[in-house]
N, C-alpha and C. Protein backbone atom coordinates (compact mmCIF):
# COMPACT_ATOMS: atom_id res chain seq x y z
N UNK A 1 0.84 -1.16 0.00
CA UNK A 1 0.00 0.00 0.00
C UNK A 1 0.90 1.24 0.00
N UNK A 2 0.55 2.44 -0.99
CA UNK A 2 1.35 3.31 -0.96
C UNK A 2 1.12 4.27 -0.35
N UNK A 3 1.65 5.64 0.21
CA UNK A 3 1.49 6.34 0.96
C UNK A 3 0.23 7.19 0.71
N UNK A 4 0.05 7.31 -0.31
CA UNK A 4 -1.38 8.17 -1.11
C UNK A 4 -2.89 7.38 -0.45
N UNK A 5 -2.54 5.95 -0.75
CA UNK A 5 -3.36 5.39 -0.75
C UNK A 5 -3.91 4.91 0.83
N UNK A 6 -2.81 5.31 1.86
CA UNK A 6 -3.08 5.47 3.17
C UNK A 6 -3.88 6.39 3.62
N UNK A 7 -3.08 7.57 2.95
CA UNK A 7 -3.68 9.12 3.23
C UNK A 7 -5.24 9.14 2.88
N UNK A 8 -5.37 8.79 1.68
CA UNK A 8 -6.66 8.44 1.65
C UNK A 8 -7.70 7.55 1.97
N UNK A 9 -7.61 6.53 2.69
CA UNK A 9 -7.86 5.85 3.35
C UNK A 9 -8.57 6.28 5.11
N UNK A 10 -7.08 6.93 5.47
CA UNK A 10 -7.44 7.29 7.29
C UNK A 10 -8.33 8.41 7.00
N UNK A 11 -8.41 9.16 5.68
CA UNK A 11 -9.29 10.42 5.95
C UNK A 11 -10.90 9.86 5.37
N UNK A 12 -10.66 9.26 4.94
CA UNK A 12 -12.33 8.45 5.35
C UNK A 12 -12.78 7.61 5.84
N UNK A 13 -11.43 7.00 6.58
CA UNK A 13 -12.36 6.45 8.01
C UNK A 13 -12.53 7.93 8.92
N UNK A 14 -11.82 8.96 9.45
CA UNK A 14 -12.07 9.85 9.99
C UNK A 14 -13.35 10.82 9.46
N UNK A 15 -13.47 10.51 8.18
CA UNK A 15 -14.97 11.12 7.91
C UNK A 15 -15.82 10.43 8.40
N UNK A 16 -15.22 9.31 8.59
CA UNK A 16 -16.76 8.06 8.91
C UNK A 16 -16.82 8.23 10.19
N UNK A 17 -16.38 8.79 11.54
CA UNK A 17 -16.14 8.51 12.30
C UNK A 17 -14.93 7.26 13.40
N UNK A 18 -14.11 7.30 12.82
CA UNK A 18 -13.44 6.29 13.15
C UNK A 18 -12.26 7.29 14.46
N UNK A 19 -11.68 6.63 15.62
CA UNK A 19 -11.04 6.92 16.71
C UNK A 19 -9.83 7.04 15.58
N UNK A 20 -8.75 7.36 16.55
CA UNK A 20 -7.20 6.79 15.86
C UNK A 20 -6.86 5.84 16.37
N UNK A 21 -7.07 5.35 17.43
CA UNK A 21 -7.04 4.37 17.94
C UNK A 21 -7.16 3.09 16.99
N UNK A 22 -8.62 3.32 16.48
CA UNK A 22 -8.88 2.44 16.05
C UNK A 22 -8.72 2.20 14.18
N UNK A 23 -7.98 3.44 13.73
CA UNK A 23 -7.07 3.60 12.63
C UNK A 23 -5.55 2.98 12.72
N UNK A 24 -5.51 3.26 13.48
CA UNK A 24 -4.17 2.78 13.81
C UNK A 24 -4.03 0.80 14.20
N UNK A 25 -5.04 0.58 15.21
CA UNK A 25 -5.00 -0.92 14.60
C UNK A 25 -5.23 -1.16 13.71
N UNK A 26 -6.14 -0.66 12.56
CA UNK A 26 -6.32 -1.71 11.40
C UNK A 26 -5.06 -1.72 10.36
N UNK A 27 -4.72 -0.62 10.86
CA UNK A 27 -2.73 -0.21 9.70
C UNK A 27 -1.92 -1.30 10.13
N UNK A 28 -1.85 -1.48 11.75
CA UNK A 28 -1.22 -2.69 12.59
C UNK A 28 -1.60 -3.80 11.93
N UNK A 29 -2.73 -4.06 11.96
CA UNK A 29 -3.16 -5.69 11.75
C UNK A 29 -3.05 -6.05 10.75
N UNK A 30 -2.94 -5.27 9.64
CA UNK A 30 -3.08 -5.00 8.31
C UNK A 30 -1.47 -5.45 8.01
N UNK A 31 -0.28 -5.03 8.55
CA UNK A 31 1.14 -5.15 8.34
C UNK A 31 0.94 -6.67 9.56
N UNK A 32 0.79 -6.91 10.37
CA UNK A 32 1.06 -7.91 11.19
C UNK A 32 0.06 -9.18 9.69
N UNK A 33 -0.55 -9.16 9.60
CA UNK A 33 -0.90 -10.83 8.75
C UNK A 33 -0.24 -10.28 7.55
N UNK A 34 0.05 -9.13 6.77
CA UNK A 34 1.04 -9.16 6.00
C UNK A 34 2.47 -9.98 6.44
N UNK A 35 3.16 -9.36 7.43
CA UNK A 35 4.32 -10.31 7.30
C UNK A 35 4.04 -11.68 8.04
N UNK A 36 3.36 -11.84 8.88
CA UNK A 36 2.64 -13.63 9.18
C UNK A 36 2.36 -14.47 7.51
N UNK A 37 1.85 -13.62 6.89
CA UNK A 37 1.74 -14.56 5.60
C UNK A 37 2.86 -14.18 4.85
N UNK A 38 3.69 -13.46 4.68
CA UNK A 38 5.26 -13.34 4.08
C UNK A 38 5.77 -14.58 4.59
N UNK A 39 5.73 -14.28 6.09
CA UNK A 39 6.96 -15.11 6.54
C UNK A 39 6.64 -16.79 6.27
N UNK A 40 5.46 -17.65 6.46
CA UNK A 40 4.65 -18.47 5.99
C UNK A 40 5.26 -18.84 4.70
N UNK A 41 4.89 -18.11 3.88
CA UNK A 41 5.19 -18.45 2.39
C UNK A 41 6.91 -18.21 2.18
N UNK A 42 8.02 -17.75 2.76
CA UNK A 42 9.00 -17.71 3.02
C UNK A 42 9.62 -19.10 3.53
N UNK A 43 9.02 -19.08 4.57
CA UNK A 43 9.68 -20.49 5.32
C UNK A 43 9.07 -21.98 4.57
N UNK A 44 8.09 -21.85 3.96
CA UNK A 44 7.67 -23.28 2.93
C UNK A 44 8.53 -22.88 1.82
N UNK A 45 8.72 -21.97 1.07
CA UNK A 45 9.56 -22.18 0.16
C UNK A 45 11.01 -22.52 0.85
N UNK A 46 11.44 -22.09 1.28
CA UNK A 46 13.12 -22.51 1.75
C UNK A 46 12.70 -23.78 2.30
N UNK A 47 11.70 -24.60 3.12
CA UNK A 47 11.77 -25.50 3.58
C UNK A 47 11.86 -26.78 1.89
N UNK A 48 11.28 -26.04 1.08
CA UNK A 48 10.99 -27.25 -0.21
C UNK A 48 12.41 -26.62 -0.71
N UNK A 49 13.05 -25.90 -1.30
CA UNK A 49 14.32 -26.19 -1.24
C UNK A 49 15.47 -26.95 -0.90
N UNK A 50 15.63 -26.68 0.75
CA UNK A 50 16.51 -27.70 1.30
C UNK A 50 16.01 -29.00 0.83
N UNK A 51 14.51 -29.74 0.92
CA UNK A 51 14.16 -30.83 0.66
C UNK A 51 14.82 -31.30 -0.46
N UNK A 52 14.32 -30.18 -1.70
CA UNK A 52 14.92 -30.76 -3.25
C UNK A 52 16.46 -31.23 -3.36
N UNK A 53 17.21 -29.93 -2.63
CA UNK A 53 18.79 -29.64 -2.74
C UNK A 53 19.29 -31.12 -2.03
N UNK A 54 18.78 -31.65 -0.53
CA UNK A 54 19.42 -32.86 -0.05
C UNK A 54 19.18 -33.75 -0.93
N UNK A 55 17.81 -34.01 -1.22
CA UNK A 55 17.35 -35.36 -2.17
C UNK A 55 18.42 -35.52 -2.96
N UNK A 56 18.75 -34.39 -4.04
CA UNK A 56 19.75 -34.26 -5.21
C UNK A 56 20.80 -34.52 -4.46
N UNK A 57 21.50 -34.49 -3.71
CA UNK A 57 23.05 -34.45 -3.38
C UNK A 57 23.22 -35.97 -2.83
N UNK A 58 22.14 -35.85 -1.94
CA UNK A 58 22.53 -37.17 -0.98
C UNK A 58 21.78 -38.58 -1.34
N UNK A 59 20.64 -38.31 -2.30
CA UNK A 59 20.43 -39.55 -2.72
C UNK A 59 19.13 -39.75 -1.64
N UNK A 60 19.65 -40.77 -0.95
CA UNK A 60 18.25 -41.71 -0.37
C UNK A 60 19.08 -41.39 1.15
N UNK A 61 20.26 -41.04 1.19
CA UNK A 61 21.26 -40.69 2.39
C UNK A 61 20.38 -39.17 3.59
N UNK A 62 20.72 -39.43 4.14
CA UNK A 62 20.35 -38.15 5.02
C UNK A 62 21.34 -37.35 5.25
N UNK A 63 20.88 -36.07 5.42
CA UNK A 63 21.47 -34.76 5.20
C UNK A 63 22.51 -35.06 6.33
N UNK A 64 22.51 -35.44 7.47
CA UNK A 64 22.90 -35.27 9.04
C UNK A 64 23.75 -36.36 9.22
N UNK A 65 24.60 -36.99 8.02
CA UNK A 65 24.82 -38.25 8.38
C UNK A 65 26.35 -37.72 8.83
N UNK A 66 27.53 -38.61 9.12
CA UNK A 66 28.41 -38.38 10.42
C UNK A 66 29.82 -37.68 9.51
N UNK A 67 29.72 -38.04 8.31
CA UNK A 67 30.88 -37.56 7.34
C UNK A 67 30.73 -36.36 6.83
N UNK A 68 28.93 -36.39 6.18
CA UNK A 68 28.51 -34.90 5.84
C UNK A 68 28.80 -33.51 6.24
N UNK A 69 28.97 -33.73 7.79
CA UNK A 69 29.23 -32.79 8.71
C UNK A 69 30.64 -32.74 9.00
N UNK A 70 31.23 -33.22 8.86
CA UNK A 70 32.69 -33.06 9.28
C UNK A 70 33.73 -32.87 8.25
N UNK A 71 34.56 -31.60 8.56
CA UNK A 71 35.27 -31.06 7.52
C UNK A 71 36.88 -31.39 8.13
N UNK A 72 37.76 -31.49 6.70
CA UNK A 72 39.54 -31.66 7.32
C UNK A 72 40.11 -30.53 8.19
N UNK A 73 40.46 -30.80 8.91
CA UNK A 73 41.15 -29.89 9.72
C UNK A 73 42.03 -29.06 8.94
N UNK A 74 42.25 -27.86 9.04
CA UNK A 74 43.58 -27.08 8.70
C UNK A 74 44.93 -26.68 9.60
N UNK A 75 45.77 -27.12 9.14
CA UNK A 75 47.02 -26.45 9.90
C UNK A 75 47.60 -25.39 8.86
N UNK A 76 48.33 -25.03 10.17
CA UNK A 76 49.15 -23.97 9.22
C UNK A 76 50.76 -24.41 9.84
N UNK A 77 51.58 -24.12 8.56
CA UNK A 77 52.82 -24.55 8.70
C UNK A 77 53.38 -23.39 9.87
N UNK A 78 53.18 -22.62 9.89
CA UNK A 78 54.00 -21.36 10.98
C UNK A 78 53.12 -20.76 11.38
N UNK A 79 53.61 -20.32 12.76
CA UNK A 79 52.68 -19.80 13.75
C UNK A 79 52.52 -18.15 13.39
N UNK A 80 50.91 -17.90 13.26
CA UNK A 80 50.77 -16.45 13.28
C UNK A 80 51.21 -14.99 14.20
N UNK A 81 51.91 -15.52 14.93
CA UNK A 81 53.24 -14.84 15.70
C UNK A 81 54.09 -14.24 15.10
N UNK A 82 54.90 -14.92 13.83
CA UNK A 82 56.37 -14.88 13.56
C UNK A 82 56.16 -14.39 12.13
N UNK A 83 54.73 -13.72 12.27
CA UNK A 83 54.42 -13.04 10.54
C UNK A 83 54.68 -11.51 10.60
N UNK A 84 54.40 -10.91 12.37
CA UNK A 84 54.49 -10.07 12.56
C UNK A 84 55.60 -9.50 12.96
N UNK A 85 56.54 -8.32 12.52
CA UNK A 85 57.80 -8.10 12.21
C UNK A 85 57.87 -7.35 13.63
């Protein structure tokens, strides 16, 4: 909703009689199930993602299995001490 279309909006509920009070919740409630249904449709799509992305990689394997998760260690040949002059 754009700002015009607000403006015009609160000034006829205020013609109609409306509180601010009670302008002001419906702007609230109005952005609150906006992002409740953003976030909804957000989190099912990323949830069917990950689904597709493991299926493809891992096969019939599960995402969590004990190798998946564990990466080679790194060393470093010289200590980050003896870089500094």
């Amino acid at each position: 909703m754009i700002v015009v279309e607000k403006t015009r909006d609160i000034g006829i509920l205020k013609a109609l009689g409306a509180s601010r009070r009670g302008i002001m919740s419906i702007f609230l409630g109005y952005g609150l199930a906006l992002g409740v249904v953003g976030s909804g449709v957000g989190v099912c799509w990323v949830w069917s993602l990950s689904i597709t992305s493991t299926r493809s990689k891992t096969g019939s394997r599960g995402c969590w299995e004990e190798r998946s998760l564990t990466r080679p260690s790194i060393t470093s040949p010289r200590s980050p001490l003896r870089s500094i002059p």
